[in-house]
PDB file of N, CA and C in Angstrom:
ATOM      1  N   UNK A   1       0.846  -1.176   0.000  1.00  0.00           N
ATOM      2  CA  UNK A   1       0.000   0.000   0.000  1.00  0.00           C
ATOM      3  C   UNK A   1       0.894   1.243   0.000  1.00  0.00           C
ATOM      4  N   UNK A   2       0.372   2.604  -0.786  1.00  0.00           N
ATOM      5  CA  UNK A   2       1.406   3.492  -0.811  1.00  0.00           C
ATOM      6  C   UNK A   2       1.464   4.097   0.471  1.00  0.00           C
ATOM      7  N   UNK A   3       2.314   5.251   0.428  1.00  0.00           N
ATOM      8  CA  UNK A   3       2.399   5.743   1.630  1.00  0.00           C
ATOM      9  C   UNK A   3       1.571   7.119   1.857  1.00  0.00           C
ATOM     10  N   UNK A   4       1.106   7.385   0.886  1.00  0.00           N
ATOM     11  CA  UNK A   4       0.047   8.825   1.297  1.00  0.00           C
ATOM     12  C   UNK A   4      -1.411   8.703   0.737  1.00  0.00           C
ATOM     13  N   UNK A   5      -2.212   9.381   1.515  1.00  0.00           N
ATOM     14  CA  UNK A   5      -3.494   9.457   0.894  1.00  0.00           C
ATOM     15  C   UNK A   5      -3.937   9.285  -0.436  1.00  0.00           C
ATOM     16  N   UNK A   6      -3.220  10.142  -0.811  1.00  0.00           N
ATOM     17  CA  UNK A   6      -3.705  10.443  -2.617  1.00  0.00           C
ATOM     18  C   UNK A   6      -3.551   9.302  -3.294  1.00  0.00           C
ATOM     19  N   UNK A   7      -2.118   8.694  -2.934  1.00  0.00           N
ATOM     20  CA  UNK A   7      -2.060   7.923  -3.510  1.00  0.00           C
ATOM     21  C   UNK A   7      -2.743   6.239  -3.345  1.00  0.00           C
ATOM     22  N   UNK A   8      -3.069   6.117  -1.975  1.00  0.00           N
ATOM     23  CA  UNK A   8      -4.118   5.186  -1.677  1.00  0.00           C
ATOM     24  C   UNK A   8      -5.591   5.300  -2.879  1.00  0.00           C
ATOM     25  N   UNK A   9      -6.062   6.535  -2.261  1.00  0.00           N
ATOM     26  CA  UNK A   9      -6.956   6.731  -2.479  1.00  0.00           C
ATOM     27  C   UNK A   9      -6.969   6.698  -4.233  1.00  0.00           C
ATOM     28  N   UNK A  10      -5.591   6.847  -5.022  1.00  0.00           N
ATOM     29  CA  UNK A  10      -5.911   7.033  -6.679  1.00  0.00           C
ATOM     30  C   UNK A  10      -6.033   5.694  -6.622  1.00  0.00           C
ATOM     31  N   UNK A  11      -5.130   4.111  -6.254  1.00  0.00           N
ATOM     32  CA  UNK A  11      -5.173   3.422  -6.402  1.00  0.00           C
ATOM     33  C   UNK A  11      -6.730   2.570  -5.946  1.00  0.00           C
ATOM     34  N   UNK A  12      -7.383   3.161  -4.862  1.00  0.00           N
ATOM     35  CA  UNK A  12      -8.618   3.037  -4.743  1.00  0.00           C
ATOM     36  C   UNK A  12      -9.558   2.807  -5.517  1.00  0.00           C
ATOM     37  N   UNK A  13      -9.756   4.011  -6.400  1.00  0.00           N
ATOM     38  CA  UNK A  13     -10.441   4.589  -7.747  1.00  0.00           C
ATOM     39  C   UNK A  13     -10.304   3.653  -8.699  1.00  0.00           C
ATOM     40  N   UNK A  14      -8.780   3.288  -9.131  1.00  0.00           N
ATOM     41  CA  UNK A  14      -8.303   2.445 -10.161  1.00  0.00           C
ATOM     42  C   UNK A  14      -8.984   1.067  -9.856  1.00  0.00           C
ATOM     43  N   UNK A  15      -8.847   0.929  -8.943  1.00  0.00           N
ATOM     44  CA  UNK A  15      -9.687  -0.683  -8.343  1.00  0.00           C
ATOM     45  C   UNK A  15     -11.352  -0.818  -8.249  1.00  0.00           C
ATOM     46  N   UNK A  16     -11.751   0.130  -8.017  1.00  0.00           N
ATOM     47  CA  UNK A  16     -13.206   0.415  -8.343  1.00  0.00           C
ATOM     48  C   UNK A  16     -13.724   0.352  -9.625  1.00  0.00           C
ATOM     49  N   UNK A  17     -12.688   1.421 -10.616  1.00  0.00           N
ATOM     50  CA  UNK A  17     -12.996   1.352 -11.958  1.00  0.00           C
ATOM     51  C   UNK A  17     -13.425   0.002 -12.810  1.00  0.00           C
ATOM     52  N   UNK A  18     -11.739  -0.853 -12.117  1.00  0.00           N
ATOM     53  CA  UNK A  18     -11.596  -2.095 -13.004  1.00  0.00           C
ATOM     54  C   UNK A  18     -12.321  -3.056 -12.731  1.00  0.00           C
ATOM     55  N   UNK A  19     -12.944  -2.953 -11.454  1.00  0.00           N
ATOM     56  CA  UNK A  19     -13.979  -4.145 -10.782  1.00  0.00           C
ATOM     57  C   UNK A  19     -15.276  -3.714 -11.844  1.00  0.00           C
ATOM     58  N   UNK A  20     -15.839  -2.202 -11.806  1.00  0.00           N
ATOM     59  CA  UNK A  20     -17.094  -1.777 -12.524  1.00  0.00           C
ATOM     60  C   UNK A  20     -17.205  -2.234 -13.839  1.00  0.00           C
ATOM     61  N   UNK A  21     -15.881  -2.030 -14.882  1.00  0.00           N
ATOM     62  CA  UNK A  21     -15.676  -2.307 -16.067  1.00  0.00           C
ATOM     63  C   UNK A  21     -15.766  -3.686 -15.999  1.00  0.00           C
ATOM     64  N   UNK A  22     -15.041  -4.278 -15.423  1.00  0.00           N
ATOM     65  CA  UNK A  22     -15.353  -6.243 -15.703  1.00  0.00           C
ATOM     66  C   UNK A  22     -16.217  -6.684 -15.431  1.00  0.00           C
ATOM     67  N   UNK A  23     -17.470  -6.022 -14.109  1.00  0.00           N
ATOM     68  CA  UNK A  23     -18.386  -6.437 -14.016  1.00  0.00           C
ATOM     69  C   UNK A  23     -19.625  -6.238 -15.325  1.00  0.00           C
ATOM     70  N   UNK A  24     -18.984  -4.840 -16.035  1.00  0.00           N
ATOM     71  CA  UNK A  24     -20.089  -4.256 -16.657  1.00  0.00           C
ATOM     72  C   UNK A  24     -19.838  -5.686 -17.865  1.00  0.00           C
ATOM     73  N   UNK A  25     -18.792  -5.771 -18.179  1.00  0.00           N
ATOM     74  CA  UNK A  25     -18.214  -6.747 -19.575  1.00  0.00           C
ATOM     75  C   UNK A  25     -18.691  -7.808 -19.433  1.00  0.00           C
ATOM     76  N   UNK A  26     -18.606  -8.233 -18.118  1.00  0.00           N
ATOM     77  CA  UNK A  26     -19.111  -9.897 -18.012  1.00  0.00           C
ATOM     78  C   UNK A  26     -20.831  -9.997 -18.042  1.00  0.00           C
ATOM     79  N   UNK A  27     -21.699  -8.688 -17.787  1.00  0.00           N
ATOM     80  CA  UNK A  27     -23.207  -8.686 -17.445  1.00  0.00           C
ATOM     81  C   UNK A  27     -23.909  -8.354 -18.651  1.00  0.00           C
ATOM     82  N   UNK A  28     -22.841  -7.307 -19.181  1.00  0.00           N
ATOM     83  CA  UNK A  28     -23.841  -6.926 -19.847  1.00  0.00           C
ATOM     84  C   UNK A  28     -23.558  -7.018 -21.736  1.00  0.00           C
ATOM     85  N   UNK A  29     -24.415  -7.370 -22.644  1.00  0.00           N
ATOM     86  CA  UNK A  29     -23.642  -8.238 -24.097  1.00  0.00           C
ATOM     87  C   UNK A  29     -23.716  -6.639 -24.996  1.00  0.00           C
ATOM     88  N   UNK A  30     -24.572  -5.967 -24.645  1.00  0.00           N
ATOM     89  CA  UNK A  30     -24.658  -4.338 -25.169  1.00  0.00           C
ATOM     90  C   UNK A  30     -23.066  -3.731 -25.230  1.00  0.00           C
ATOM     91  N   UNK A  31     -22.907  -3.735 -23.915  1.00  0.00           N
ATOM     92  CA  UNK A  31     -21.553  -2.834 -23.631  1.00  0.00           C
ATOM     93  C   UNK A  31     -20.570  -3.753 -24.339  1.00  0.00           C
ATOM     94  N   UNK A  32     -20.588  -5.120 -24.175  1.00  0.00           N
ATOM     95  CA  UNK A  32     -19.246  -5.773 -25.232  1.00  0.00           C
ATOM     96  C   UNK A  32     -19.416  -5.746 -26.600  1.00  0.00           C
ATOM     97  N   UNK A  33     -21.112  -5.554 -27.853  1.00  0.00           N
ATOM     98  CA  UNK A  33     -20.916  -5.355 -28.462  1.00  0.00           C
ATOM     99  C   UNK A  33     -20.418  -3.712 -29.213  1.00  0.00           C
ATOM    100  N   UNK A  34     -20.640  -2.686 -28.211  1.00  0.00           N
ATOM    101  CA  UNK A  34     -20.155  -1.380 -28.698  1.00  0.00           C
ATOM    102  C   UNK A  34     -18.676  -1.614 -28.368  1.00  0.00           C
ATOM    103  N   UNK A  35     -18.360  -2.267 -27.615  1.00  0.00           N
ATOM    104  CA  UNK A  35     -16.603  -2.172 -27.240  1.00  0.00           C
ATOM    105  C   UNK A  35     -15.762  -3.166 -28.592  1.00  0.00           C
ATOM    106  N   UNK A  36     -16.916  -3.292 -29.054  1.00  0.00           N
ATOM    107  CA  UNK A  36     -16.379  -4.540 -30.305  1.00  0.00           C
ATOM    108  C   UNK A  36     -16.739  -3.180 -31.282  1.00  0.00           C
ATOM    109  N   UNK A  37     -17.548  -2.687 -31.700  1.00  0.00           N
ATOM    110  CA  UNK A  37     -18.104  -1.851 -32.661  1.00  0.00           C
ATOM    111  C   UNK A  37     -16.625  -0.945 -31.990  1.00  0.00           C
ATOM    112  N   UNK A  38     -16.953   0.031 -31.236  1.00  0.00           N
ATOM    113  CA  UNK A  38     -15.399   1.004 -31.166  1.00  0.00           C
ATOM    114  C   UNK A  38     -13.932   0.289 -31.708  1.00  0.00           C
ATOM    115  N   UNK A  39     -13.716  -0.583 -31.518  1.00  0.00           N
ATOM    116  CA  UNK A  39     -12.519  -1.466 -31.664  1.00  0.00           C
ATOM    117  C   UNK A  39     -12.178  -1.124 -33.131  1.00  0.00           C
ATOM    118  N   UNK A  40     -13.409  -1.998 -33.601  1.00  0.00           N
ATOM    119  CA  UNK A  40     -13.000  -1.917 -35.366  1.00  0.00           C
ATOM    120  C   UNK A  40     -13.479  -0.759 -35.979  1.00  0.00           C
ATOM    121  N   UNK A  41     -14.044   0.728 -35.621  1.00  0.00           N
ATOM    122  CA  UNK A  41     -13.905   1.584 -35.933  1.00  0.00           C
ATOM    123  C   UNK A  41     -12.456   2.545 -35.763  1.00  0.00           C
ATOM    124  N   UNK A  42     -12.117   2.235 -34.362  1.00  0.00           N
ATOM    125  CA  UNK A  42     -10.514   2.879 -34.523  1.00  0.00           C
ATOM    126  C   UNK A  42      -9.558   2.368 -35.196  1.00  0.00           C
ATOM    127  N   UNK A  43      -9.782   1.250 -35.260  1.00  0.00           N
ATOM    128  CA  UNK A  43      -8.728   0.475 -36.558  1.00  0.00           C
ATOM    129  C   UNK A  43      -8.996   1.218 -37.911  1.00  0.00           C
ATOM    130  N   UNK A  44     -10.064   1.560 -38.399  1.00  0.00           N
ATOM    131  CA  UNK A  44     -10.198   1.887 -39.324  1.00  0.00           C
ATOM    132  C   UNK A  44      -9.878   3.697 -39.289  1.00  0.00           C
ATOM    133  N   UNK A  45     -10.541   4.591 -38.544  1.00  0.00           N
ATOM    134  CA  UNK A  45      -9.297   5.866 -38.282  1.00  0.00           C
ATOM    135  C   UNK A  45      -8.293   5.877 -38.513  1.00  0.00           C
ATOM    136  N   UNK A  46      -7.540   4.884 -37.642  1.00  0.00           N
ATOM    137  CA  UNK A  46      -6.223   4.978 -37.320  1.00  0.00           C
ATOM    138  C   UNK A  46      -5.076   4.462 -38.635  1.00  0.00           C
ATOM    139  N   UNK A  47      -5.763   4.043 -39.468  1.00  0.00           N
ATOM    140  CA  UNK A  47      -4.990   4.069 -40.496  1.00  0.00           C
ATOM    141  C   UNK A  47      -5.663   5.254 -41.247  1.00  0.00           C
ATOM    142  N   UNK A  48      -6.325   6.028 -41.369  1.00  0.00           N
ATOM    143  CA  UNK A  48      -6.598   7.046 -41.830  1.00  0.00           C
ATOM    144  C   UNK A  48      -5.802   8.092 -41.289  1.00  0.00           C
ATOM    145  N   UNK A  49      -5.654   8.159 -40.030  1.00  0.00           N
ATOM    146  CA  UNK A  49      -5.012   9.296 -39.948  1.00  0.00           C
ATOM    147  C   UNK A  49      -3.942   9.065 -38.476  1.00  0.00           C
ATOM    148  N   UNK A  50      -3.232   8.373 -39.269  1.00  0.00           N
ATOM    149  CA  UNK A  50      -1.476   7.306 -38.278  1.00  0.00           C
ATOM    150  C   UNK A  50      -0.974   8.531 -37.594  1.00  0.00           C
ATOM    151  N   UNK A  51      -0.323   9.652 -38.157  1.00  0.00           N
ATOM    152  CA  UNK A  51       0.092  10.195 -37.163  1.00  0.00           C
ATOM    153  C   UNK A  51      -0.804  11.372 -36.122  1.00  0.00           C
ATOM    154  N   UNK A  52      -1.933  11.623 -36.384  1.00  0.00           N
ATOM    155  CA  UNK A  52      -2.269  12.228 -35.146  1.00  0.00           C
ATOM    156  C   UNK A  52      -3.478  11.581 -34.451  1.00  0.00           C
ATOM    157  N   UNK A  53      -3.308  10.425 -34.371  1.00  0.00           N
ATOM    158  CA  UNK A  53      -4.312   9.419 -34.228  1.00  0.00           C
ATOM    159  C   UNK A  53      -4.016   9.055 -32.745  1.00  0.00           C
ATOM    160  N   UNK A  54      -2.864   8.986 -32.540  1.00  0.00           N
ATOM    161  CA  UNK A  54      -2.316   8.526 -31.386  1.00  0.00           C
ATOM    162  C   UNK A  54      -2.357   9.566 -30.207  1.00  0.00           C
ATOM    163  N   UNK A  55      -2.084  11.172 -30.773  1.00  0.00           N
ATOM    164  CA  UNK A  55      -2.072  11.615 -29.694  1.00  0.00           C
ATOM    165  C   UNK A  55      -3.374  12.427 -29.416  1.00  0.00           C
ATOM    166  N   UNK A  56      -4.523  12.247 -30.060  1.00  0.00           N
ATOM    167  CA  UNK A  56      -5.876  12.216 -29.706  1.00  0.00           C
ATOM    168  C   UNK A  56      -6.017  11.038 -28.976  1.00  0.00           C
ATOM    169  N   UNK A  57      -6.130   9.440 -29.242  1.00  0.00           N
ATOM    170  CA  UNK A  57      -6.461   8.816 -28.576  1.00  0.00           C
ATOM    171  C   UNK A  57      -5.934   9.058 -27.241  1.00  0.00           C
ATOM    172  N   UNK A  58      -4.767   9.306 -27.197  1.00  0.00           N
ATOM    173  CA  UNK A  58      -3.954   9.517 -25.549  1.00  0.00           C
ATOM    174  C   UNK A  58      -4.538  10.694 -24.577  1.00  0.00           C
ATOM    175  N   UNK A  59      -4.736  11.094 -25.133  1.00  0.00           N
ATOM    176  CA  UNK A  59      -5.658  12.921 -25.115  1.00  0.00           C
ATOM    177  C   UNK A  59      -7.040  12.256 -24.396  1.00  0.00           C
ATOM    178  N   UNK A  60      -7.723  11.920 -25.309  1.00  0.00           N
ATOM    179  CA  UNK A  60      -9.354  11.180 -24.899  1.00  0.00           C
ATOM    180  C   UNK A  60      -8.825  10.518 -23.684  1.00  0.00           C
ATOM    181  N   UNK A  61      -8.231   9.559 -23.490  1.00  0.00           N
ATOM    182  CA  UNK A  61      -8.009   8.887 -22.244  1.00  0.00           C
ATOM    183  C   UNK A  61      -7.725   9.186 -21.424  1.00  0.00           C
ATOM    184  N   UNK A  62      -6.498  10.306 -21.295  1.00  0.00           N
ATOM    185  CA  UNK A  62      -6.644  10.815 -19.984  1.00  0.00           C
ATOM    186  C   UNK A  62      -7.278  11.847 -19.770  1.00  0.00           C
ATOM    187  N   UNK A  63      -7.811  12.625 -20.788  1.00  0.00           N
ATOM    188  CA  UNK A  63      -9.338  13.503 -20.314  1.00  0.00           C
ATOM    189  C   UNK A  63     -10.582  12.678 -19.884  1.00  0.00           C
ATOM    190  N   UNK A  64     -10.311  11.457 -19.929  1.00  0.00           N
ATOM    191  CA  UNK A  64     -11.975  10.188 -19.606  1.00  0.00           C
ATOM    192  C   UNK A  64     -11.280  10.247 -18.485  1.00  0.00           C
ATOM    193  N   UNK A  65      -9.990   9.306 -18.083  1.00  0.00           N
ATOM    194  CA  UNK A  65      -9.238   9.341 -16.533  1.00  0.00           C
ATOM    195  C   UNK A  65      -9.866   9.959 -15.621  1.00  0.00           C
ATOM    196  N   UNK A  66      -9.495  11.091 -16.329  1.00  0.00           N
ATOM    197  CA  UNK A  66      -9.518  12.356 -15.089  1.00  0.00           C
ATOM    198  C   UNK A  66     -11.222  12.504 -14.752  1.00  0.00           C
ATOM    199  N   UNK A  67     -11.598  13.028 -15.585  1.00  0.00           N
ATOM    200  CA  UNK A  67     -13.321  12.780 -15.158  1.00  0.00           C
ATOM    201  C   UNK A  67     -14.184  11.619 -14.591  1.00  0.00           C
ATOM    202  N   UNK A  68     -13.935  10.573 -14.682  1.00  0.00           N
ATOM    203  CA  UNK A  68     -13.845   9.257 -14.087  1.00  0.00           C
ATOM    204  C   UNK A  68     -13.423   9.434 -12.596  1.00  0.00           C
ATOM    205  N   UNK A  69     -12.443   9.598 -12.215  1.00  0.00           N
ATOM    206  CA  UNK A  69     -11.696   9.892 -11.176  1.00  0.00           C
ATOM    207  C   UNK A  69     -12.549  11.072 -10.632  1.00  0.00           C
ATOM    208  N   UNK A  70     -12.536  12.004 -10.988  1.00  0.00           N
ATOM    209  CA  UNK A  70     -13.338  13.465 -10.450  1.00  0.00           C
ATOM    210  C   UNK A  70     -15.320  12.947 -10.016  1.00  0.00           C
ATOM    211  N   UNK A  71     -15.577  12.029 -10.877  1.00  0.00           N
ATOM    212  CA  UNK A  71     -16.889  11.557 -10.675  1.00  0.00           C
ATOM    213  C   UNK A  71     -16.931  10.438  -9.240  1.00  0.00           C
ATOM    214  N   UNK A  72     -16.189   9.425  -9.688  1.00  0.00           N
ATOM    215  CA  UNK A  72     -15.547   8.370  -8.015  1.00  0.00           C
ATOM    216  C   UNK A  72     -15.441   9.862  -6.840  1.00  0.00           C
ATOM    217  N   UNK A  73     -14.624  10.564  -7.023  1.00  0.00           N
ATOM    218  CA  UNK A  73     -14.349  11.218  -5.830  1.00  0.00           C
ATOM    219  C   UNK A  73     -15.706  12.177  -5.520  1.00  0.00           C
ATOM    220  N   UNK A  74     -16.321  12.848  -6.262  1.00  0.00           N
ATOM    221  CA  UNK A  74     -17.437  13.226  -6.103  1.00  0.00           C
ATOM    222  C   UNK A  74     -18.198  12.530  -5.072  1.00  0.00           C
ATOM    223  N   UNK A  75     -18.796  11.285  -5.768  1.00  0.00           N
ATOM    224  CA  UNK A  75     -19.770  10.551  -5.464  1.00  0.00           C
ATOM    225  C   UNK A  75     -19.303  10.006  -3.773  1.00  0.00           C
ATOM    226  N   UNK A  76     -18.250  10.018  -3.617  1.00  0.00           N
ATOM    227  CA  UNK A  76     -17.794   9.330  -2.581  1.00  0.00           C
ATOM    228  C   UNK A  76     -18.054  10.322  -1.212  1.00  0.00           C
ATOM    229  N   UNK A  77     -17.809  11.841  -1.616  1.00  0.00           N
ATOM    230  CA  UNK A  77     -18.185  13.136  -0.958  1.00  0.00           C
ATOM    231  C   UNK A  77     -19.152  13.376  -0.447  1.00  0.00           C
ATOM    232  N   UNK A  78     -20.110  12.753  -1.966  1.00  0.00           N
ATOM    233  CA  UNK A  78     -21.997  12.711  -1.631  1.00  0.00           C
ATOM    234  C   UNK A  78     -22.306  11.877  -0.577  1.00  0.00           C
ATOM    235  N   UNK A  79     -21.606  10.845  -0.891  1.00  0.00           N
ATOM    236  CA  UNK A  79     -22.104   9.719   0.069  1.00  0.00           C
ATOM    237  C   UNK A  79     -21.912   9.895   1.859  1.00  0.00           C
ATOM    238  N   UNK A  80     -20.891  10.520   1.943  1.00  0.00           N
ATOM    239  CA  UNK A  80     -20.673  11.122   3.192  1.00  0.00           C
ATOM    240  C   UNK A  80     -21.682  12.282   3.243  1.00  0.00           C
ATOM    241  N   UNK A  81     -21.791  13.206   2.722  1.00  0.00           N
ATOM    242  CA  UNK A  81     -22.627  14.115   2.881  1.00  0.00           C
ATOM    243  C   UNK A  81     -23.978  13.674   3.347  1.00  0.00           C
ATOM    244  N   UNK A  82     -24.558  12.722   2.197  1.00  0.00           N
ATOM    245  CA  UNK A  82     -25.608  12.386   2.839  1.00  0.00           C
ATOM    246  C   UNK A  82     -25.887  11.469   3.742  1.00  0.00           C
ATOM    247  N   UNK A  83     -24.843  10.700   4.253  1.00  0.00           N
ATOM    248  CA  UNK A  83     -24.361  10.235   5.869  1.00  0.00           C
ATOM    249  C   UNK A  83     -25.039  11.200   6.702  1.00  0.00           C
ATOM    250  N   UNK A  84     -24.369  12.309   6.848  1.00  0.00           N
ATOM    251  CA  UNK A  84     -24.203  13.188   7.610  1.00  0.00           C
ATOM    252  C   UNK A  84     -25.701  13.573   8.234  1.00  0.00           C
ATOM    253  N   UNK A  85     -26.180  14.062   6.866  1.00  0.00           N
ATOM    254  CA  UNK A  85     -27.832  14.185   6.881  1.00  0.00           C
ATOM    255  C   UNK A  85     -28.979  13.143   7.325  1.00  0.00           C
ATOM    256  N   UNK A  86     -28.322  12.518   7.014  1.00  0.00           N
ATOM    257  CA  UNK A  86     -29.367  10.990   8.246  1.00  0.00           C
ATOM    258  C   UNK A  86     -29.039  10.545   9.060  1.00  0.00           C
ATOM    259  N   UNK A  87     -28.158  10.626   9.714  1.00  0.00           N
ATOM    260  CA  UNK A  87     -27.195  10.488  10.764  1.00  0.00           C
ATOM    261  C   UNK A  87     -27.115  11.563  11.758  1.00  0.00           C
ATOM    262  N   UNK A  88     -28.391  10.960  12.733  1.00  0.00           N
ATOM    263  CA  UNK A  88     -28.797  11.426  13.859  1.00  0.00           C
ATOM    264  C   UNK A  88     -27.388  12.416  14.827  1.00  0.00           C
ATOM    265  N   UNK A  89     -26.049  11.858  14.359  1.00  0.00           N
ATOM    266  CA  UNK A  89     -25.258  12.627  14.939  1.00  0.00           C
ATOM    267  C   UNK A  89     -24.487  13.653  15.051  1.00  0.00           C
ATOM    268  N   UNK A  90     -25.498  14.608  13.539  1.00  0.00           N
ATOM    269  CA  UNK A  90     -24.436  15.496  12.805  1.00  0.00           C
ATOM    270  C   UNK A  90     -25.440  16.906  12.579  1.00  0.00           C
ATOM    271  N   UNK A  91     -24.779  17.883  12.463  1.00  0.00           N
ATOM    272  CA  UNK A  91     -25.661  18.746  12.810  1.00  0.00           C
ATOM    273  C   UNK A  91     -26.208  19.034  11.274  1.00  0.00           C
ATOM    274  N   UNK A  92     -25.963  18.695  10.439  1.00  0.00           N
ATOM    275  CA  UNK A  92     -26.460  18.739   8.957  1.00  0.00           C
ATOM    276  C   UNK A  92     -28.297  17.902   9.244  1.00  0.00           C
ATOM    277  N   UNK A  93     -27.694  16.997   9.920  1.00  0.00           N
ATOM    278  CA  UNK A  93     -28.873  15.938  10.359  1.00  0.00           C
ATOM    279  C   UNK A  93     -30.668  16.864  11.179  1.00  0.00           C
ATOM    280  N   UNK A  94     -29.315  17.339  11.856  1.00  0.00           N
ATOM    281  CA  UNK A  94     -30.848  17.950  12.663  1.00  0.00           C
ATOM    282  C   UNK A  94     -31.520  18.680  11.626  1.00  0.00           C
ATOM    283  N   UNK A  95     -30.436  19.713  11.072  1.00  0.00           N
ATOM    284  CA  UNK A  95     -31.270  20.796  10.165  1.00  0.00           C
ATOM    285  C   UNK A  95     -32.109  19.983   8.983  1.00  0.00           C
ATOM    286  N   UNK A  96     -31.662  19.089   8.934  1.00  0.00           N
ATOM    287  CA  UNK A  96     -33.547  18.414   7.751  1.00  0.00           C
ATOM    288  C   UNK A  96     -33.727  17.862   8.870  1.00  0.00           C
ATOM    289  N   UNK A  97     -33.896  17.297  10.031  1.00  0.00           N
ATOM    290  CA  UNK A  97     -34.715  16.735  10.508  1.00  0.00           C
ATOM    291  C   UNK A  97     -36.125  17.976  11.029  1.00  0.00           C
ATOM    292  N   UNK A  98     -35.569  19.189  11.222  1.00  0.00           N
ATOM    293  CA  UNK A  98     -36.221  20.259  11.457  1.00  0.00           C
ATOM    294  C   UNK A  98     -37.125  20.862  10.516  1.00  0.00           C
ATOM    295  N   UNK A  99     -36.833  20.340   9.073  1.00  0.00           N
ATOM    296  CA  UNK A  99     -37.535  20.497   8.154  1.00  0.00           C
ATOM    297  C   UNK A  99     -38.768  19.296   7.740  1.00  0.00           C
ATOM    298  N   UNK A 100     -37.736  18.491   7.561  1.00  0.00           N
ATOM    299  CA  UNK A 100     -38.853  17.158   7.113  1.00  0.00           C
ATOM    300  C   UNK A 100     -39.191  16.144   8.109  1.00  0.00           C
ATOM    301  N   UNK A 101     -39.045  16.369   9.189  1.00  0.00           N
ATOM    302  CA  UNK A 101     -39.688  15.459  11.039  1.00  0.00           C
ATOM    303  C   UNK A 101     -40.679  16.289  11.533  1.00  0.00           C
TER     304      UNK A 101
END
């Protein structure tokens, strides 16, 4: 395990991702036939246009990365947040309970 947060926590993300993606691959035959349809469409780009083919694709990926990552960490924020709010022990809690109790 690394030695700092961030880096726990990126490797976290990465492990979440790859569990979601294999689960999605193994469940679902939709998502493997577009991942088959993308496949042999970039083959066919990519000899169309060899040299700047590569550093778009590299481009797309780590602009998906990063938003991927920014969405995991989001959601993970929410989820505490709305902990907080049902969770009789937090003062976020009282204030909707004051509203909707």
């Amino acid at each position: 395990m690394a030695d700092n947060f961030n880096e726990n926590l990126a490797m976290f993300l990465t492990s979440c991702k790859e569990s979601a993606i294999s689960e999605l691959s193994e469940n679902n035959s939709e998502y493997r036939k577009l991942l088959a349809d993308m496949a042999k469409f970039s083959k066919k780009i990519q000899k169309a246009l060899p040299d700047e083919y590569e550093t778009m694709t590299d481009t797309f990926h780590a602009l998906t990365r990063m938003e991927i990552n920014y969405i995991y960490l989001r959601g993970f924020k929410d989820c505490i947040n709305m902990y907080k709010i049902f969770d009789g022990s937090f003062a976020e809690s009282k204030e909707f309970e004051k509203c909707w109790v």
